[in-house]
PDB file of N, CA and C in Angstrom:
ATOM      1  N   UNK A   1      -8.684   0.228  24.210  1.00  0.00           N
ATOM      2  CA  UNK A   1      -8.838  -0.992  23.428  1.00  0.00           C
ATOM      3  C   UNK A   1      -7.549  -1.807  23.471  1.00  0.00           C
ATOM      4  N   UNK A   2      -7.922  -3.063  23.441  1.00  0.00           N
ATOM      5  CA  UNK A   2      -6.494  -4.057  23.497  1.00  0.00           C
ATOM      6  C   UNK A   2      -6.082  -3.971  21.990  1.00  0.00           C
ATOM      7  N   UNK A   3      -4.186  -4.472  21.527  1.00  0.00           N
ATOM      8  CA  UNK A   3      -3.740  -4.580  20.783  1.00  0.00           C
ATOM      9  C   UNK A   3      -4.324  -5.501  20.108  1.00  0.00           C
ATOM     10  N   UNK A   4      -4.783  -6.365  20.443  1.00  0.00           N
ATOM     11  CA  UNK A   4      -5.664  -7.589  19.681  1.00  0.00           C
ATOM     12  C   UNK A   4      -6.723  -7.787  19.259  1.00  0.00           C
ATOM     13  N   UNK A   5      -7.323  -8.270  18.253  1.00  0.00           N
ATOM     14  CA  UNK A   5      -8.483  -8.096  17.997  1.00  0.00           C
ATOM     15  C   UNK A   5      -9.331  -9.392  18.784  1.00  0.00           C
ATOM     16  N   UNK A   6     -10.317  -8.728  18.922  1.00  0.00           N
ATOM     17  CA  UNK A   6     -10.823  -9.901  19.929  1.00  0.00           C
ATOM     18  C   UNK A   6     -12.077 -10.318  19.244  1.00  0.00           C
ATOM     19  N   UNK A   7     -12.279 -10.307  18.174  1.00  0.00           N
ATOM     20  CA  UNK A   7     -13.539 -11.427  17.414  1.00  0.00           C
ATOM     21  C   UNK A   7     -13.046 -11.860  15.968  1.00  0.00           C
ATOM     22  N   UNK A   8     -14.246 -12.592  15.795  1.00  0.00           N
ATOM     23  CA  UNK A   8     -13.637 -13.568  14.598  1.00  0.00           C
ATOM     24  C   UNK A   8     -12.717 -14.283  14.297  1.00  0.00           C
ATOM     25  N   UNK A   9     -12.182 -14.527  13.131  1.00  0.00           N
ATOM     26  CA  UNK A   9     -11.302 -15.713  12.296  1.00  0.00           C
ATOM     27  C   UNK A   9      -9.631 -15.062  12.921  1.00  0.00           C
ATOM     28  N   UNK A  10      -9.804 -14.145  13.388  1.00  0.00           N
ATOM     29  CA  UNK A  10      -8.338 -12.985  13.269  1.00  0.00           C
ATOM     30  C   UNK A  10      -8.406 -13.003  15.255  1.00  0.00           C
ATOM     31  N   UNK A  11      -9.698 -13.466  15.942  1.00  0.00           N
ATOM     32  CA  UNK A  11      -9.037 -13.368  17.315  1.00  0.00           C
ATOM     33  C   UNK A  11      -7.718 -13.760  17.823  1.00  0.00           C
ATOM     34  N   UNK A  12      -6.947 -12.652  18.591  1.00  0.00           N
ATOM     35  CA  UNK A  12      -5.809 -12.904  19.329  1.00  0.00           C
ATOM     36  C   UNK A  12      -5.108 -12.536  18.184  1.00  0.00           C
ATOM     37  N   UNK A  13      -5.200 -12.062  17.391  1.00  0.00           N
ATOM     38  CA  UNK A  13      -3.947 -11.356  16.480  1.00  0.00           C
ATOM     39  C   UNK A  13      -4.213  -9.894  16.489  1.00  0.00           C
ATOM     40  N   UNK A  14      -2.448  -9.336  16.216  1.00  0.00           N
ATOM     41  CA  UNK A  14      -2.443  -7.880  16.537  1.00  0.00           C
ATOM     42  C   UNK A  14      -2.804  -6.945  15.411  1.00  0.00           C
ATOM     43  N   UNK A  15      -3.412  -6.098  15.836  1.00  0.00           N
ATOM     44  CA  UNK A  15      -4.323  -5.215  14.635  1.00  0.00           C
ATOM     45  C   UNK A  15      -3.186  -4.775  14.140  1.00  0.00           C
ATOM     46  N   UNK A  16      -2.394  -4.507  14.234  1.00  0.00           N
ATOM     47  CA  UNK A  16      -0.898  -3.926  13.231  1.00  0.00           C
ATOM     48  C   UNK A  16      -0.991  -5.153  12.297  1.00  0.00           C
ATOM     49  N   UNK A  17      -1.057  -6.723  12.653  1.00  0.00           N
ATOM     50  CA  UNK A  17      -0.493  -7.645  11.657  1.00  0.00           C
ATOM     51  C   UNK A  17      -1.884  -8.345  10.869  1.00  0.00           C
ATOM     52  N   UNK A  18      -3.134  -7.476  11.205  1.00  0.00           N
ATOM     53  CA  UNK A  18      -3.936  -7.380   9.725  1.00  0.00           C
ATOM     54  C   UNK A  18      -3.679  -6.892   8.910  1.00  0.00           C
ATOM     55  N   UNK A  19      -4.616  -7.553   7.498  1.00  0.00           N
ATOM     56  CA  UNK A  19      -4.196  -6.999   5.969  1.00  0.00           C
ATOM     57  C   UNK A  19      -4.786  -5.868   6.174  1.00  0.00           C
ATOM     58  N   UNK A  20      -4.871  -4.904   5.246  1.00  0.00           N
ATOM     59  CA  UNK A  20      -4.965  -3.660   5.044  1.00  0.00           C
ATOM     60  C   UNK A  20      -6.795  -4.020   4.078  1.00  0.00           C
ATOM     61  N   UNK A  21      -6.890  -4.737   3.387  1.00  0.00           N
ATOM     62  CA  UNK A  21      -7.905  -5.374   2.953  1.00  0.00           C
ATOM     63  C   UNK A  21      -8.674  -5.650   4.049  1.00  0.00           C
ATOM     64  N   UNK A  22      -8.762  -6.423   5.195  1.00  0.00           N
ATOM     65  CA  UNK A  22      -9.538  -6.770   6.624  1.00  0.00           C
ATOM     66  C   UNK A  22      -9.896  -5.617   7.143  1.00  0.00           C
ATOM     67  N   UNK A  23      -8.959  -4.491   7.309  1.00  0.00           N
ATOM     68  CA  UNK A  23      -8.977  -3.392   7.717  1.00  0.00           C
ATOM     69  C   UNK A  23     -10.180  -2.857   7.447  1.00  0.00           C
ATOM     70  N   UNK A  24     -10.281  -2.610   6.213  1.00  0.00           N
ATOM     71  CA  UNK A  24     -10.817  -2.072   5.178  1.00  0.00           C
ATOM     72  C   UNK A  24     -12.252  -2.322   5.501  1.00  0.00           C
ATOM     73  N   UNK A  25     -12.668  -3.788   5.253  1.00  0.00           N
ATOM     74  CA  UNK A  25     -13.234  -4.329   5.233  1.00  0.00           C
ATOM     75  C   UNK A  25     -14.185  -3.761   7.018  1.00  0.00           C
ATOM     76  N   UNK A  26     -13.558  -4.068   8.045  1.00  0.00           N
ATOM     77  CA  UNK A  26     -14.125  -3.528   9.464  1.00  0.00           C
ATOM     78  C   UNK A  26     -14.538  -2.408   9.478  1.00  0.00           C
ATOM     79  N   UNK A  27     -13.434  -1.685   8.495  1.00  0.00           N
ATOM     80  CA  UNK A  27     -13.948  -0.003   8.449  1.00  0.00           C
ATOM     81  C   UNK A  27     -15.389   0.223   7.986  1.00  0.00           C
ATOM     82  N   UNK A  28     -15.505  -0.478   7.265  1.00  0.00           N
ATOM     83  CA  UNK A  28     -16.433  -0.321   6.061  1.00  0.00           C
ATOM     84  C   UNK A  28     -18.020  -0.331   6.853  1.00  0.00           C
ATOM     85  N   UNK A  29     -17.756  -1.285   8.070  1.00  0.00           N
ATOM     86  CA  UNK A  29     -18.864  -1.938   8.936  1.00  0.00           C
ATOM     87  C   UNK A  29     -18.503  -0.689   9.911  1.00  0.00           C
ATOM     88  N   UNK A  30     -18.256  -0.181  10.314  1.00  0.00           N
ATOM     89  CA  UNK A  30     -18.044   1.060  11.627  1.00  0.00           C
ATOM     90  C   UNK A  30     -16.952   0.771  12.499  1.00  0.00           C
ATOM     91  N   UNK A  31     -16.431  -0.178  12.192  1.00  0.00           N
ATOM     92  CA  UNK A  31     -15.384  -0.231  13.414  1.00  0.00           C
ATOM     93  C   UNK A  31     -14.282   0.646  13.657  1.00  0.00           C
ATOM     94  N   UNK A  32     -14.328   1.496  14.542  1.00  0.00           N
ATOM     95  CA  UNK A  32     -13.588   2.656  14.853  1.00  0.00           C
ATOM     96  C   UNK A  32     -11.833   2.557  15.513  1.00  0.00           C
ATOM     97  N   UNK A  33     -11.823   0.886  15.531  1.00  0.00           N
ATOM     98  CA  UNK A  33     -10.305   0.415  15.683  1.00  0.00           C
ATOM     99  C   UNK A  33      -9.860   0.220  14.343  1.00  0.00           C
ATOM    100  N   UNK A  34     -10.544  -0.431  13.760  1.00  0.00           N
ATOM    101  CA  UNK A  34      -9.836  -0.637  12.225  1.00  0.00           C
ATOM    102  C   UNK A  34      -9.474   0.945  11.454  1.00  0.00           C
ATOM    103  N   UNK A  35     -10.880   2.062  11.642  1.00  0.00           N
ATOM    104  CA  UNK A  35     -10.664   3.247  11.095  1.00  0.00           C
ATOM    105  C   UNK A  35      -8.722   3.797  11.715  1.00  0.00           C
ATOM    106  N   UNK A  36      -8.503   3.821  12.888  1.00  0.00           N
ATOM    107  CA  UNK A  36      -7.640   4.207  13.795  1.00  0.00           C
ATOM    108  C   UNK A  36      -6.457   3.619  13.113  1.00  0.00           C
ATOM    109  N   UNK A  37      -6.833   2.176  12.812  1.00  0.00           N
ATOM    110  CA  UNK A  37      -5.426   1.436  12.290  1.00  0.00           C
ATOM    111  C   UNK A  37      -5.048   1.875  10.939  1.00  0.00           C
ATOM    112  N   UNK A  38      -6.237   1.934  10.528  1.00  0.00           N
ATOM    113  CA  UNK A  38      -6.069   2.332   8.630  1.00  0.00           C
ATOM    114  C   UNK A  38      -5.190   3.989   8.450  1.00  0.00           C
ATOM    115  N   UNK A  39      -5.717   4.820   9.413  1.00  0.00           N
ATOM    116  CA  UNK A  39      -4.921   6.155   9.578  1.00  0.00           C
ATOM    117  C   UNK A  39      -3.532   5.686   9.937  1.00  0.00           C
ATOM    118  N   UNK A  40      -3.262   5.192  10.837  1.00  0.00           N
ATOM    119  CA  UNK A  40      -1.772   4.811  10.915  1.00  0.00           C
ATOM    120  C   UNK A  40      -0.817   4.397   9.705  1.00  0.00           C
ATOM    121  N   UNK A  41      -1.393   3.364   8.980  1.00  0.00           N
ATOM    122  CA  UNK A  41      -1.077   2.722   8.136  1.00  0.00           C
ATOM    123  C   UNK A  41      -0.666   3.752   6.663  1.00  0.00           C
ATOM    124  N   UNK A  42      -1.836   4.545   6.706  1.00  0.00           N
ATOM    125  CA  UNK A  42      -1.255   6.242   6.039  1.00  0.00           C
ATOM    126  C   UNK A  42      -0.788   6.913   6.101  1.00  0.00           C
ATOM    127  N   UNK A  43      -0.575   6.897   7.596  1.00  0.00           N
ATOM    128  CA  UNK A  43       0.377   7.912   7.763  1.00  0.00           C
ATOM    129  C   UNK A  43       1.788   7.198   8.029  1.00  0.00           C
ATOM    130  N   UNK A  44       2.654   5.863   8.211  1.00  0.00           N
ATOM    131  CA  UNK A  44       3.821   5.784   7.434  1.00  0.00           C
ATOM    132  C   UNK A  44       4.280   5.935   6.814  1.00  0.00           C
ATOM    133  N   UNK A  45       5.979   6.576   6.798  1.00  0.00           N
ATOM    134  CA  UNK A  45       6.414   6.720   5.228  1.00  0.00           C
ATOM    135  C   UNK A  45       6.452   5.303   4.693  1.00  0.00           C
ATOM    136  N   UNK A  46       6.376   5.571   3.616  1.00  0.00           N
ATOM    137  CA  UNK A  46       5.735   4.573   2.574  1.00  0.00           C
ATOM    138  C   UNK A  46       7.101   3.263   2.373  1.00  0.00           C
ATOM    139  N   UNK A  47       8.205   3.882   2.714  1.00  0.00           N
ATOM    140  CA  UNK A  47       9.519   3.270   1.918  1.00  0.00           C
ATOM    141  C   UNK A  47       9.990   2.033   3.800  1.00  0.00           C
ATOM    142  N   UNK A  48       8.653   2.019   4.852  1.00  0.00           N
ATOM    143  CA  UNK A  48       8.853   1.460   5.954  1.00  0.00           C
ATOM    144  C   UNK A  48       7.233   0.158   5.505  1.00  0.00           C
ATOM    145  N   UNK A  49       6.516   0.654   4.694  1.00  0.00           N
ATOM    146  CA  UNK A  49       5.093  -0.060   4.289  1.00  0.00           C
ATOM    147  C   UNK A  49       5.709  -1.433   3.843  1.00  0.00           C
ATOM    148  N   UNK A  50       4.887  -2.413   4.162  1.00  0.00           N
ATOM    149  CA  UNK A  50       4.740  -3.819   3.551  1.00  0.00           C
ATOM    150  C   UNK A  50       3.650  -3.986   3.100  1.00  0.00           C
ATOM    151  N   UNK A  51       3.393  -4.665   2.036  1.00  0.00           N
ATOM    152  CA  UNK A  51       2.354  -5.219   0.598  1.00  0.00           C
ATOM    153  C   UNK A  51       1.803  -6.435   1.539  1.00  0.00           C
ATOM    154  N   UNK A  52       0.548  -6.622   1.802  1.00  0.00           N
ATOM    155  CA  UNK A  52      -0.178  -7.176   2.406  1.00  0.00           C
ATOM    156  C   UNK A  52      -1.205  -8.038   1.279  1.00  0.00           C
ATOM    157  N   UNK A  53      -1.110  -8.086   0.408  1.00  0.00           N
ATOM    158  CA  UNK A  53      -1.791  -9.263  -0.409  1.00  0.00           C
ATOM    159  C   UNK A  53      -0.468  -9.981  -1.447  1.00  0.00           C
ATOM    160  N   UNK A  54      -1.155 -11.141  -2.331  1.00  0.00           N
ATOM    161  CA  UNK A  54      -0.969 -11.293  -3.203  1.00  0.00           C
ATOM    162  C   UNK A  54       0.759 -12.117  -2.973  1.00  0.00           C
ATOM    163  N   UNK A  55       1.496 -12.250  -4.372  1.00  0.00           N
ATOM    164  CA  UNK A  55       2.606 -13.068  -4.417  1.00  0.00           C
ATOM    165  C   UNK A  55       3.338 -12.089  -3.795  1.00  0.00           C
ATOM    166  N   UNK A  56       3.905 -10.697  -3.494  1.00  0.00           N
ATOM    167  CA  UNK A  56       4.712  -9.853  -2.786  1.00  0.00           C
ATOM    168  C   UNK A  56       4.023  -9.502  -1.589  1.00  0.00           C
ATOM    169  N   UNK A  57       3.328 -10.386  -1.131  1.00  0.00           N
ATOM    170  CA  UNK A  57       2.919 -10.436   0.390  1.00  0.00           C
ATOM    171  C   UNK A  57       4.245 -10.209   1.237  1.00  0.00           C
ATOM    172  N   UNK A  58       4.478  -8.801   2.236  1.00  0.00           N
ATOM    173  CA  UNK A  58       5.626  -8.976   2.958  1.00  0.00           C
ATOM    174  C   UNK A  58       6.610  -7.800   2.663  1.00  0.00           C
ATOM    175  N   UNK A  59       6.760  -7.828   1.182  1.00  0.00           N
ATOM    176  CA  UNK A  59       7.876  -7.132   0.469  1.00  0.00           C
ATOM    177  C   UNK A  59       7.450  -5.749   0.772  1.00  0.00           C
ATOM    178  N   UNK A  60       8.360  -4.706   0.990  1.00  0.00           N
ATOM    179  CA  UNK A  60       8.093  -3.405   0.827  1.00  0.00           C
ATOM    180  C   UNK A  60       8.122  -2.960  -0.418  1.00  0.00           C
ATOM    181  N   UNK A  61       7.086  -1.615  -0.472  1.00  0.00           N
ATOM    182  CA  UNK A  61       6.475  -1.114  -1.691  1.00  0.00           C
ATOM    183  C   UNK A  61       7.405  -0.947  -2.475  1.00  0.00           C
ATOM    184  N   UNK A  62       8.371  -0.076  -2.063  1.00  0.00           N
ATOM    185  CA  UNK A  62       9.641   0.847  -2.742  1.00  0.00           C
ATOM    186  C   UNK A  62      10.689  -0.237  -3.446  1.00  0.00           C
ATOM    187  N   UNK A  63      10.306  -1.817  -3.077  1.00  0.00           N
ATOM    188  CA  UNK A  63      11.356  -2.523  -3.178  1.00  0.00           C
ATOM    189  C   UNK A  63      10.798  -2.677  -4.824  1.00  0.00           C
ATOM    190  N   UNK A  64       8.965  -3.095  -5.204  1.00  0.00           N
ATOM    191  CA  UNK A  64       8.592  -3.556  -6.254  1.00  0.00           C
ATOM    192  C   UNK A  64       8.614  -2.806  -7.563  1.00  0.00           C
ATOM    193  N   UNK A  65       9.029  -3.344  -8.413  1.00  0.00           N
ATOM    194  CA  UNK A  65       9.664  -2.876  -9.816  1.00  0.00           C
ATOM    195  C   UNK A  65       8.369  -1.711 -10.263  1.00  0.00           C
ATOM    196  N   UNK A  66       8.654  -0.678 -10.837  1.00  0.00           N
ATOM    197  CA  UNK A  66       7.809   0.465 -11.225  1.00  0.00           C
ATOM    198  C   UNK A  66       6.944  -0.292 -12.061  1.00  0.00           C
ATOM    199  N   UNK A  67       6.954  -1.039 -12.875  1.00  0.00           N
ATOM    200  CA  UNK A  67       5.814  -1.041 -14.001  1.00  0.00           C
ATOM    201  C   UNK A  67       4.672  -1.929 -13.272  1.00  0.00           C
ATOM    202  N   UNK A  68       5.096  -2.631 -12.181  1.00  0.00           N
ATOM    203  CA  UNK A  68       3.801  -2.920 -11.468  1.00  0.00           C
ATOM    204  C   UNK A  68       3.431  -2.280 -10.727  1.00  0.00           C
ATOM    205  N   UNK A  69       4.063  -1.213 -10.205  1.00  0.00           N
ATOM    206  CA  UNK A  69       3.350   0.428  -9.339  1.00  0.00           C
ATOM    207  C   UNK A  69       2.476   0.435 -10.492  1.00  0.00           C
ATOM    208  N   UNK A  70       2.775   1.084 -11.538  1.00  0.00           N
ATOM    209  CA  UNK A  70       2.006   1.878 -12.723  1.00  0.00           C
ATOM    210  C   UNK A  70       1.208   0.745 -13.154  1.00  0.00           C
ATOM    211  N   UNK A  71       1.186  -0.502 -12.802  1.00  0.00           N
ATOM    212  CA  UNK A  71      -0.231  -1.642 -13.481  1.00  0.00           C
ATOM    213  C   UNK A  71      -1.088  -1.360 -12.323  1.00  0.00           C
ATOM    214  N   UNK A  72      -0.761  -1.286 -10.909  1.00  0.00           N
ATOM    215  CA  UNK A  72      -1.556  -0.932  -9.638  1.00  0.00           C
ATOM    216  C   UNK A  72      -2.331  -0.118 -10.439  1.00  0.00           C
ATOM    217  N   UNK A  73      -1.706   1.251 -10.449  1.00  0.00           N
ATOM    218  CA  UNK A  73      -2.067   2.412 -10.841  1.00  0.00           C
ATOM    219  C   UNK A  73      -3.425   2.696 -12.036  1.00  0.00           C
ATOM    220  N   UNK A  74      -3.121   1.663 -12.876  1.00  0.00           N
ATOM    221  CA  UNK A  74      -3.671   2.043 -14.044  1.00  0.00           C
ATOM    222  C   UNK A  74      -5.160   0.879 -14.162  1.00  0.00           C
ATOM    223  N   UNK A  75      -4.818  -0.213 -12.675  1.00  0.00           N
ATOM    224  CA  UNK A  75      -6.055  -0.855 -12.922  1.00  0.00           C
ATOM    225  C   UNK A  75      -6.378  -1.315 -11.482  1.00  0.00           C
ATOM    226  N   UNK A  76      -6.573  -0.278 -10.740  1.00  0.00           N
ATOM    227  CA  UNK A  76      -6.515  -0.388  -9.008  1.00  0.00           C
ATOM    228  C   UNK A  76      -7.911   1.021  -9.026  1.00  0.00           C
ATOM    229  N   UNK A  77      -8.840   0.734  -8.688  1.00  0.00           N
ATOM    230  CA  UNK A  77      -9.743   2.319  -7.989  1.00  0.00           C
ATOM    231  C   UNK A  77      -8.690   3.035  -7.195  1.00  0.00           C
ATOM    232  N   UNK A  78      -9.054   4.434  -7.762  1.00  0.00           N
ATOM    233  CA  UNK A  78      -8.567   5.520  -7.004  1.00  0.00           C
ATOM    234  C   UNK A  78      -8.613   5.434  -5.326  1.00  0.00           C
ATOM    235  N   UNK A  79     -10.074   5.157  -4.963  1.00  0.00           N
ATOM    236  CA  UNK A  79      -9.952   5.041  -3.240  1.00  0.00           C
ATOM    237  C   UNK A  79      -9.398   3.319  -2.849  1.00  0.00           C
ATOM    238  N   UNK A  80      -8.976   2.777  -3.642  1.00  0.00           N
ATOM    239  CA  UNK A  80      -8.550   1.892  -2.807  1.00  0.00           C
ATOM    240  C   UNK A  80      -6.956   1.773  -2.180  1.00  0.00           C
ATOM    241  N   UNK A  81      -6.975   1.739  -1.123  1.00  0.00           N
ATOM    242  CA  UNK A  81      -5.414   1.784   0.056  1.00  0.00           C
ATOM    243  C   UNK A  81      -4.183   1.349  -1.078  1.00  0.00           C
ATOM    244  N   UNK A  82      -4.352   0.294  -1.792  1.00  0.00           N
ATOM    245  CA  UNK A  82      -3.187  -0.059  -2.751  1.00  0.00           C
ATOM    246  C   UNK A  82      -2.676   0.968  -3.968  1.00  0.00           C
ATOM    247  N   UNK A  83      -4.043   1.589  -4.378  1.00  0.00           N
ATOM    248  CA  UNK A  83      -3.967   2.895  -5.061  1.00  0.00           C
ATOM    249  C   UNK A  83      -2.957   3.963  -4.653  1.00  0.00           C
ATOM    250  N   UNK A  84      -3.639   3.888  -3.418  1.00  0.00           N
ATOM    251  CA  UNK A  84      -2.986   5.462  -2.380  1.00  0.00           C
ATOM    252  C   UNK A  84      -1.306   4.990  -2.036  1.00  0.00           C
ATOM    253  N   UNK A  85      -0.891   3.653  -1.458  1.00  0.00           N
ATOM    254  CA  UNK A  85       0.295   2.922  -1.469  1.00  0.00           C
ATOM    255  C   UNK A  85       1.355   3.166  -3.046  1.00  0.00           C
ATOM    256  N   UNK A  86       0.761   2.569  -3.335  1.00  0.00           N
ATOM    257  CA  UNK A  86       1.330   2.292  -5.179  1.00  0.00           C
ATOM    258  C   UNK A  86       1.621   3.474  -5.846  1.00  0.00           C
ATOM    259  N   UNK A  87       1.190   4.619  -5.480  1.00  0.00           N
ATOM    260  CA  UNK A  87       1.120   6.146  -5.883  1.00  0.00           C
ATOM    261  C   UNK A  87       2.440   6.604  -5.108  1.00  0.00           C
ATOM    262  N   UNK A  88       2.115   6.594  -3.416  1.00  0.00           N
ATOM    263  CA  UNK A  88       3.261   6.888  -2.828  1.00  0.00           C
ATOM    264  C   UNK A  88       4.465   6.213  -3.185  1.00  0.00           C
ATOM    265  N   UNK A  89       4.948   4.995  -3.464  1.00  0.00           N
ATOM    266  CA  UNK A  89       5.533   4.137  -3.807  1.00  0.00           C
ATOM    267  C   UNK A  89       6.443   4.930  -5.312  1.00  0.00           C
ATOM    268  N   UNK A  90       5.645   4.961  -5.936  1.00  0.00           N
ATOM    269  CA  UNK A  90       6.006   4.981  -7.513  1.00  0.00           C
ATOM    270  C   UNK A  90       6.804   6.447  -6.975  1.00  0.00           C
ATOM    271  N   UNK A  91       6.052   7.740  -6.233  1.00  0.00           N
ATOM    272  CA  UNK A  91       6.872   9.384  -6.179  1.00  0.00           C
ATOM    273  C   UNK A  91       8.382   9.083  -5.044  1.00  0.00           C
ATOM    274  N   UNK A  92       8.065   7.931  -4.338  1.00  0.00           N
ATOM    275  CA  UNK A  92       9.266   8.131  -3.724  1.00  0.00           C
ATOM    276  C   UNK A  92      10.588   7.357  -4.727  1.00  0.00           C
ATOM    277  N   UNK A  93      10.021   6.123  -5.356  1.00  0.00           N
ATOM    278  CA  UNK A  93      11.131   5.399  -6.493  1.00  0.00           C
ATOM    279  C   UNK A  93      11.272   6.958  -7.751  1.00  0.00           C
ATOM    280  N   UNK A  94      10.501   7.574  -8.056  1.00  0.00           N
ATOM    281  CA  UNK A  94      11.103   8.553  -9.031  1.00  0.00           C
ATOM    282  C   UNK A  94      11.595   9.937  -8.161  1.00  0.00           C
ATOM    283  N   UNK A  95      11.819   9.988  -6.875  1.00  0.00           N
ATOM    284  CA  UNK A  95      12.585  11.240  -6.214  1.00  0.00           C
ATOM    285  C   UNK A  95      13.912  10.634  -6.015  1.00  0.00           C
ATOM    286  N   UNK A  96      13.753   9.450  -5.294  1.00  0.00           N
ATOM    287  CA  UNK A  96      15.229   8.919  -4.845  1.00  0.00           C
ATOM    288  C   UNK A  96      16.133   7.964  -5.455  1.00  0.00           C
ATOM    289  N   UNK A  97      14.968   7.040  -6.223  1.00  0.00           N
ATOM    290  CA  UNK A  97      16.166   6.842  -7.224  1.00  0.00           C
ATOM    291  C   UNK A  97      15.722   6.076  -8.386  1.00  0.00           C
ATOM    292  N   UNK A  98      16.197   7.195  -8.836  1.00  0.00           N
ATOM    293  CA  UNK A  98      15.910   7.611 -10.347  1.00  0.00           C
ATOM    294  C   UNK A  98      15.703   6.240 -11.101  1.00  0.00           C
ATOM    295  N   UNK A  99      14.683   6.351 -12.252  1.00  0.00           N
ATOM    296  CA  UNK A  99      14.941   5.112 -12.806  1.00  0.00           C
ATOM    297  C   UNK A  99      15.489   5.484 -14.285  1.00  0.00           C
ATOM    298  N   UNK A 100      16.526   4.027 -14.350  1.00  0.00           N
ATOM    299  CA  UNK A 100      17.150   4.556 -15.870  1.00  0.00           C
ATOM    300  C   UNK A 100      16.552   4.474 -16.801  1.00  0.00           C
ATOM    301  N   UNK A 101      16.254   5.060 -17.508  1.00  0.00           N
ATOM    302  CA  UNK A 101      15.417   5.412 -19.159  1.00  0.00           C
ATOM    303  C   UNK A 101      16.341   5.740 -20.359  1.00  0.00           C
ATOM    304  N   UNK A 102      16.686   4.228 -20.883  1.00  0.00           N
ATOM    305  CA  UNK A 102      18.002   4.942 -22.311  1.00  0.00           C
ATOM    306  C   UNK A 102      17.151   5.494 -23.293  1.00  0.00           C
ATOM    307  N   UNK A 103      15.945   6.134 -23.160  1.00  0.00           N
ATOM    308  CA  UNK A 103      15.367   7.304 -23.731  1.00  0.00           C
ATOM    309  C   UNK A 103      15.064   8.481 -23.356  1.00  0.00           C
ATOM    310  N   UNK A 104      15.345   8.791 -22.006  1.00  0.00           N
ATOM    311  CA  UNK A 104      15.035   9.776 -21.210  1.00  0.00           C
ATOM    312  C   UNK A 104      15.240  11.202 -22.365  1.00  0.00           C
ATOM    313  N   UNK A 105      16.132  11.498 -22.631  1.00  0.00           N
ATOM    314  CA  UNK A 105      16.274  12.288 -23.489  1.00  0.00           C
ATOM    315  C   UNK A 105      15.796  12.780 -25.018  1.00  0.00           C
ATOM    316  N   UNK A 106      15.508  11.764 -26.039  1.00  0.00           N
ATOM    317  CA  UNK A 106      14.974  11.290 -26.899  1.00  0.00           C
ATOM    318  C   UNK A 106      13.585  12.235 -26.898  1.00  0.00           C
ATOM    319  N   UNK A 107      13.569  13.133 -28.129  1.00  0.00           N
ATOM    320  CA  UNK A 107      12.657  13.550 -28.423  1.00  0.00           C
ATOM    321  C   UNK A 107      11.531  13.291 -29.458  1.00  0.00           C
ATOM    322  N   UNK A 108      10.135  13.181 -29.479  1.00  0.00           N
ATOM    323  CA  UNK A 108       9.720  12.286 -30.385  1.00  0.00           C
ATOM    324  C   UNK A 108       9.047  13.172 -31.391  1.00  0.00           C
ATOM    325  N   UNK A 109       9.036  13.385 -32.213  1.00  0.00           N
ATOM    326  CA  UNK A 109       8.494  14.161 -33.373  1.00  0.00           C
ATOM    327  C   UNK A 109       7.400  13.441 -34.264  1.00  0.00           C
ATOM    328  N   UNK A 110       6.087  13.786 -34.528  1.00  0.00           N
ATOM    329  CA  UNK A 110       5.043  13.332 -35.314  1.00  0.00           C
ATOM    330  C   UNK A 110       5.716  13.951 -36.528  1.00  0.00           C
TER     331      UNK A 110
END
């Protein structure tokens, strides 16, 4: 198969520089290039991933502030790619670097 997709609104562009949403979307219909691309796209480490919708179109995951990982998180479906992103995202920002909490310690008693 060529690097390019060769039908529709997206002819002559490279299946790497579809959204992950389009992807999705081909998969969904059988297309066994989009399936191929979407595995790739999973299997990057996450902290090399770019955000393919929306106002942080571009930005890498690891770059975007945790509490919008955890809004992904908390109002994103489980199977959807931004889910699975936003998850990886959030374990690599709390392995490598740390976020500060001037409560981290703070124990809370009922």
């Amino acid at each position: 198969m060529t690097d390019e997709i060769d039908f529709g609104v997206y002819k002559n562009i490279k299946w790497n520089d579809l959204s992950t949403e389009y992807l999705h979307g081909l998969a969904d219909m059988g297309n066994k290039k989009a399936l191929e691309q979407l595995e790739i796209i999973y299997n990057l480490p996450i902290e090399t991933q770019k955000i393919g919708f929306g106002k942080f179109t571009g930005k890498i995951w690891v770059e975007l502030d945790i509490d919008y990982l955890y809004w992904i998180l908390n109002n994103v479906d489980s199977t959807n790619i931004k889910f699975t992103l936003a998850k990886k995202a959030v374990n690599y920002i709390e392995k490598y670097n740390k976020v500060d909490d001037e409560f981290e310690d703070v124990i809370y008693v009922d």
